[in-house]
N, C-alpha and C. Protein backbone atom coordinates (compact mmCIF):
# COMPACT_ATOMS: atom_id res chain seq x y z
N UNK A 1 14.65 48.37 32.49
CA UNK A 1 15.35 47.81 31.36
C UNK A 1 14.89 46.37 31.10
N UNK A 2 14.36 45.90 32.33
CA UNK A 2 14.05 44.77 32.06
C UNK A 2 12.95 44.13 31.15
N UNK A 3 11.75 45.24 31.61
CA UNK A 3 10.72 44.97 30.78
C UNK A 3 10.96 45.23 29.03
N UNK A 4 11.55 46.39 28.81
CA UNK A 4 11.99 46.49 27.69
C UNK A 4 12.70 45.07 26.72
N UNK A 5 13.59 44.02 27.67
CA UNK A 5 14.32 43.49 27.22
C UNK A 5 12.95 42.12 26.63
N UNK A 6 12.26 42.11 27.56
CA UNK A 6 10.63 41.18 27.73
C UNK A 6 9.79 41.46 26.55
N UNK A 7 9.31 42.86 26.38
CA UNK A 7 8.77 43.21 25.15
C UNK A 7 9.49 42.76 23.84
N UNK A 8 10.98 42.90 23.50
CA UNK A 8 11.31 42.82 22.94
C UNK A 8 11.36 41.14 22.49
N UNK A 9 11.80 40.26 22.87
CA UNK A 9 11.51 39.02 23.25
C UNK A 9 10.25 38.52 23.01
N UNK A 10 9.63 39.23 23.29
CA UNK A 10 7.67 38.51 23.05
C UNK A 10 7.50 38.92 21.92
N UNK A 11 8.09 40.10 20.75
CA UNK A 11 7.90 41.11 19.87
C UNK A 11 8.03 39.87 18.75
N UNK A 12 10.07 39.36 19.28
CA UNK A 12 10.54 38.78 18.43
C UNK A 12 9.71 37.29 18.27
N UNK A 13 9.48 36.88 19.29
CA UNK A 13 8.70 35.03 19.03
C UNK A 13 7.31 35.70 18.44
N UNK A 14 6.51 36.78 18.21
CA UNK A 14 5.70 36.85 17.62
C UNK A 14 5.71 37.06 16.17
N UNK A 15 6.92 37.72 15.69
CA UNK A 15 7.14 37.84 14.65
C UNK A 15 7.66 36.10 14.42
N UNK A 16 8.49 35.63 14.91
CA UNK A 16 8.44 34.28 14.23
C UNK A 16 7.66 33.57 14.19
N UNK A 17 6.70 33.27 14.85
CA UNK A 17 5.62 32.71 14.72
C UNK A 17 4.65 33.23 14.27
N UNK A 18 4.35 34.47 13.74
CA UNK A 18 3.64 34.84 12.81
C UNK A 18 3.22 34.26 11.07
N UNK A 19 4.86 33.75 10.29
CA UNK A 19 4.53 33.15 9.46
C UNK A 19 4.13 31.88 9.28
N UNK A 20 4.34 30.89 10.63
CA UNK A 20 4.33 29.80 10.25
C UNK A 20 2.80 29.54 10.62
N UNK A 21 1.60 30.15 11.40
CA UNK A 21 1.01 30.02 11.40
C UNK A 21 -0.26 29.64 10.62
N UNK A 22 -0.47 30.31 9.41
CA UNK A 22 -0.99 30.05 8.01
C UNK A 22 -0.25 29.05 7.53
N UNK A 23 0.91 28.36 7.50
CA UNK A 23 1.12 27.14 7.00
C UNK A 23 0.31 26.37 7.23
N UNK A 24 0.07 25.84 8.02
CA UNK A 24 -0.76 25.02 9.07
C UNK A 24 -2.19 24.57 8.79
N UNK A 25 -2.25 24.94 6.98
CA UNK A 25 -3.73 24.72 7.14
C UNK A 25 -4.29 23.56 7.42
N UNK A 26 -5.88 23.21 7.38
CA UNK A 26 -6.08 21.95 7.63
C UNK A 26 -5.98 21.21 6.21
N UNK A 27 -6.14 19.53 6.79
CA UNK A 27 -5.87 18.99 5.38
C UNK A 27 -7.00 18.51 4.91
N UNK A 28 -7.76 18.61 3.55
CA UNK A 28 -8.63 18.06 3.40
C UNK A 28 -9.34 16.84 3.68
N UNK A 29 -10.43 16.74 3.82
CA UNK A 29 -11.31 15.49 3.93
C UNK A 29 -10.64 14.21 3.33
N UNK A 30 -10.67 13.46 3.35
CA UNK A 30 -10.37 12.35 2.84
C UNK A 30 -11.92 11.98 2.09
N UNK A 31 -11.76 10.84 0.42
CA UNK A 31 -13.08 10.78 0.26
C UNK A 31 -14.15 9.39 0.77
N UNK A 32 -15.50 9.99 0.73
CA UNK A 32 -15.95 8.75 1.03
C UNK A 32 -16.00 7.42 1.38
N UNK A 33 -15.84 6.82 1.53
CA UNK A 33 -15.70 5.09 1.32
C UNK A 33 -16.61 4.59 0.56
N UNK A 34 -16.19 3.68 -0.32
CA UNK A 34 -17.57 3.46 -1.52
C UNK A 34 -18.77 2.59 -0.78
N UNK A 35 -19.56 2.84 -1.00
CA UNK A 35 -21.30 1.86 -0.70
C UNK A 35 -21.03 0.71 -1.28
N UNK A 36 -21.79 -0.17 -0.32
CA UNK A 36 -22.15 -1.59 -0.79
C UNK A 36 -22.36 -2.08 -1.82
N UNK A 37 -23.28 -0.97 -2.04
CA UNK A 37 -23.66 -1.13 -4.13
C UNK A 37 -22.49 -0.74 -4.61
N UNK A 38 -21.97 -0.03 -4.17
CA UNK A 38 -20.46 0.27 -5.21
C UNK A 38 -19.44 -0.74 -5.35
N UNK A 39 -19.29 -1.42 -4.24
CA UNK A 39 -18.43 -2.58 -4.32
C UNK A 39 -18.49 -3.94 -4.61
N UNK A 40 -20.04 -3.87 -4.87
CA UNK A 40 -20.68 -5.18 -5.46
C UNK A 40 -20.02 -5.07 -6.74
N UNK A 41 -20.02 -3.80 -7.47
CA UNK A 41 -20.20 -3.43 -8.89
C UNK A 41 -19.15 -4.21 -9.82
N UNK A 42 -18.05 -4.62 -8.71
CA UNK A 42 -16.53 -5.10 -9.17
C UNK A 42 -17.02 -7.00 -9.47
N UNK A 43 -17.75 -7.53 -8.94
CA UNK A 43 -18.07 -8.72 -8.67
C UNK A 43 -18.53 -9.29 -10.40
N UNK A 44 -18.24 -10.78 -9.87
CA UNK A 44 -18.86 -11.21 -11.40
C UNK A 44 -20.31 -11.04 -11.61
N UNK A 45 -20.88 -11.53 -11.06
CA UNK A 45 -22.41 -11.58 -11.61
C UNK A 45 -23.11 -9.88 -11.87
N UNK A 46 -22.46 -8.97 -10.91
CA UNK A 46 -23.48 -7.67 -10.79
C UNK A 46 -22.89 -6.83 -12.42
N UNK A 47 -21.81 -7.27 -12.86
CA UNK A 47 -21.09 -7.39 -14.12
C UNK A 47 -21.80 -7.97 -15.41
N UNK A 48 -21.65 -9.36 -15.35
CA UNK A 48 -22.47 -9.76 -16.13
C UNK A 48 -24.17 -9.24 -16.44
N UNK A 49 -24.81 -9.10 -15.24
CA UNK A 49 -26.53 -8.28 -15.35
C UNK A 49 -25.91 -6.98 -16.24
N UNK A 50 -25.14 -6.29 -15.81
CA UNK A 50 -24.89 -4.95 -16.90
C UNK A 50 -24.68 -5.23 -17.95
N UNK A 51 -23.59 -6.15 -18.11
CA UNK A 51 -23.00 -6.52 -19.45
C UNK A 51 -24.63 -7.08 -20.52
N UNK A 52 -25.71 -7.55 -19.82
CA UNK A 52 -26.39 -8.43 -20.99
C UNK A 52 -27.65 -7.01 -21.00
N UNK A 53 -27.61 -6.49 -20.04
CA UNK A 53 -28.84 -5.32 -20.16
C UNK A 53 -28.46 -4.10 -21.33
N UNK A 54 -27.35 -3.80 -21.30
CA UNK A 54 -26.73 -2.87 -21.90
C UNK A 54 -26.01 -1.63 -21.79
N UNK A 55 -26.24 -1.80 -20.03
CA UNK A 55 -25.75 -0.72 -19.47
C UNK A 55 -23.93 -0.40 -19.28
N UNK A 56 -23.64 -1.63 -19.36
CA UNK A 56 -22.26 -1.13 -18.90
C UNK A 56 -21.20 -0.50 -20.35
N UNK A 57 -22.38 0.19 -21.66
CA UNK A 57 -21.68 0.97 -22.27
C UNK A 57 -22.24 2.34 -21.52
N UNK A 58 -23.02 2.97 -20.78
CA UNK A 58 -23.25 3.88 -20.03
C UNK A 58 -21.80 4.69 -19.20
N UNK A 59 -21.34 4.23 -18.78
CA UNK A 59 -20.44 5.09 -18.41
C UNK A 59 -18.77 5.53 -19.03
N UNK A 60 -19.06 4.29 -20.25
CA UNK A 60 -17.93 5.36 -21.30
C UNK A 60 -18.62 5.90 -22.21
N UNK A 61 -19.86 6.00 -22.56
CA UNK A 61 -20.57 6.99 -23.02
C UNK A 61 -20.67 8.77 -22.41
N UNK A 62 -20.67 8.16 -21.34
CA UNK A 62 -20.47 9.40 -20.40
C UNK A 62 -19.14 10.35 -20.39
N UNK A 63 -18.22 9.51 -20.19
CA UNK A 63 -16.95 10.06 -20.38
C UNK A 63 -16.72 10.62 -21.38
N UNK A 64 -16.83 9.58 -22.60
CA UNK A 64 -17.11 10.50 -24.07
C UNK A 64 -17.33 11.87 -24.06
N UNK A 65 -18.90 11.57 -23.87
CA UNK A 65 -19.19 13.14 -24.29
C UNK A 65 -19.05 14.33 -23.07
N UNK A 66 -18.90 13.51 -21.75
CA UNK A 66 -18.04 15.03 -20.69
C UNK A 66 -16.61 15.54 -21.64
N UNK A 67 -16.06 14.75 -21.80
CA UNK A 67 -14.94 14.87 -22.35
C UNK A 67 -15.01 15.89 -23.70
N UNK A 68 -15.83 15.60 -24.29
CA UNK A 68 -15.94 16.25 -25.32
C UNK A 68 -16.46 18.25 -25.35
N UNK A 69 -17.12 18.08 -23.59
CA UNK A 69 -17.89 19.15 -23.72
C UNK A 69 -16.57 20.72 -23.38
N UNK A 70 -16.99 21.49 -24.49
CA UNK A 70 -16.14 22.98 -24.36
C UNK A 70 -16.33 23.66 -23.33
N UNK A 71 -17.46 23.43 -22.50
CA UNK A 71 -17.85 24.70 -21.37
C UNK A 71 -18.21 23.76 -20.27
N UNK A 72 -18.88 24.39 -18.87
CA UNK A 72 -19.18 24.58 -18.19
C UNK A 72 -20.89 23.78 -18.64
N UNK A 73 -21.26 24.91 -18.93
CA UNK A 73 -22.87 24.70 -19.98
C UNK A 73 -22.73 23.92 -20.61
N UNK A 74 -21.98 23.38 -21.35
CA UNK A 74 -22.15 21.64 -22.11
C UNK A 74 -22.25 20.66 -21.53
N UNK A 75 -21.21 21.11 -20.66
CA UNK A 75 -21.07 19.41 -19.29
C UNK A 75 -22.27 19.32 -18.52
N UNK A 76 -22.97 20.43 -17.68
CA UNK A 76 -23.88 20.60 -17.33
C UNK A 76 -24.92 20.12 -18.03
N UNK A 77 -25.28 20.42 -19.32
CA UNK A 77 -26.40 19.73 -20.09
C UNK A 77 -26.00 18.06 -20.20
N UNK A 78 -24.70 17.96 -20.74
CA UNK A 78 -24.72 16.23 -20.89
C UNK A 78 -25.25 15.48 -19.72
N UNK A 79 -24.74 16.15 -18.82
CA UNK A 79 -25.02 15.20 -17.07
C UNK A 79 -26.56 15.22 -16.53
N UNK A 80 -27.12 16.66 -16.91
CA UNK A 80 -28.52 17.01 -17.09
C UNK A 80 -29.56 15.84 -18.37
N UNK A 81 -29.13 15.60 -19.14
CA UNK A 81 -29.40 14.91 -20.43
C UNK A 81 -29.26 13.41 -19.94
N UNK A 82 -28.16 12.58 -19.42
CA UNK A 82 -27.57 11.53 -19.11
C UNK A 82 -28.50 11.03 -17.37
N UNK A 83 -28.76 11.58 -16.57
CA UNK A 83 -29.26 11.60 -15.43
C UNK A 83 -30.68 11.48 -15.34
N UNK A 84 -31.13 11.80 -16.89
CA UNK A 84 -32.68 11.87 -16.84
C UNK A 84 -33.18 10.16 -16.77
């Protein structure tokens, strides 16, 4: 009787611990940490060089037209188009 009472017992903590297991997933990556060059980018002077070259309309240009794109295949071409 005893073992019976054992099975039953191991039956039941398996069934409870059955659902919580899949909770448990892992948690994603955390992202990157930005590069040196990336954090220059905030600074005055690396600002100003964009500002007089012309570049720093480049990335709301970008947004623009991602933004604009209907598909998959549009965005793909703008970023394809923009990257060249």
């Amino acid at each position: 009787m005893t073992s019976l009472r054992v099975r039953i017992s191991i039956l039941s903590l398996a069934l409870l611990a059955g659902p919580v297991a899949p909770a448990s997933a892992a948690v994603a990556p955390a992202a990157p940490s930005p590069t040196v060059e990336e954090l220059r980018l905030d600074r005055a002077v690396p600002r100003e060089i964009l500002e007089r070259s012309g570049f720093d309309a480049v990335p709301r240009h970008l947004t623009r037209t991602l933004g604009s794109a209907r598909s998959y295949g549009e965005a793909h071409k703008v970023v394809v188009r923009q990257g060249a």
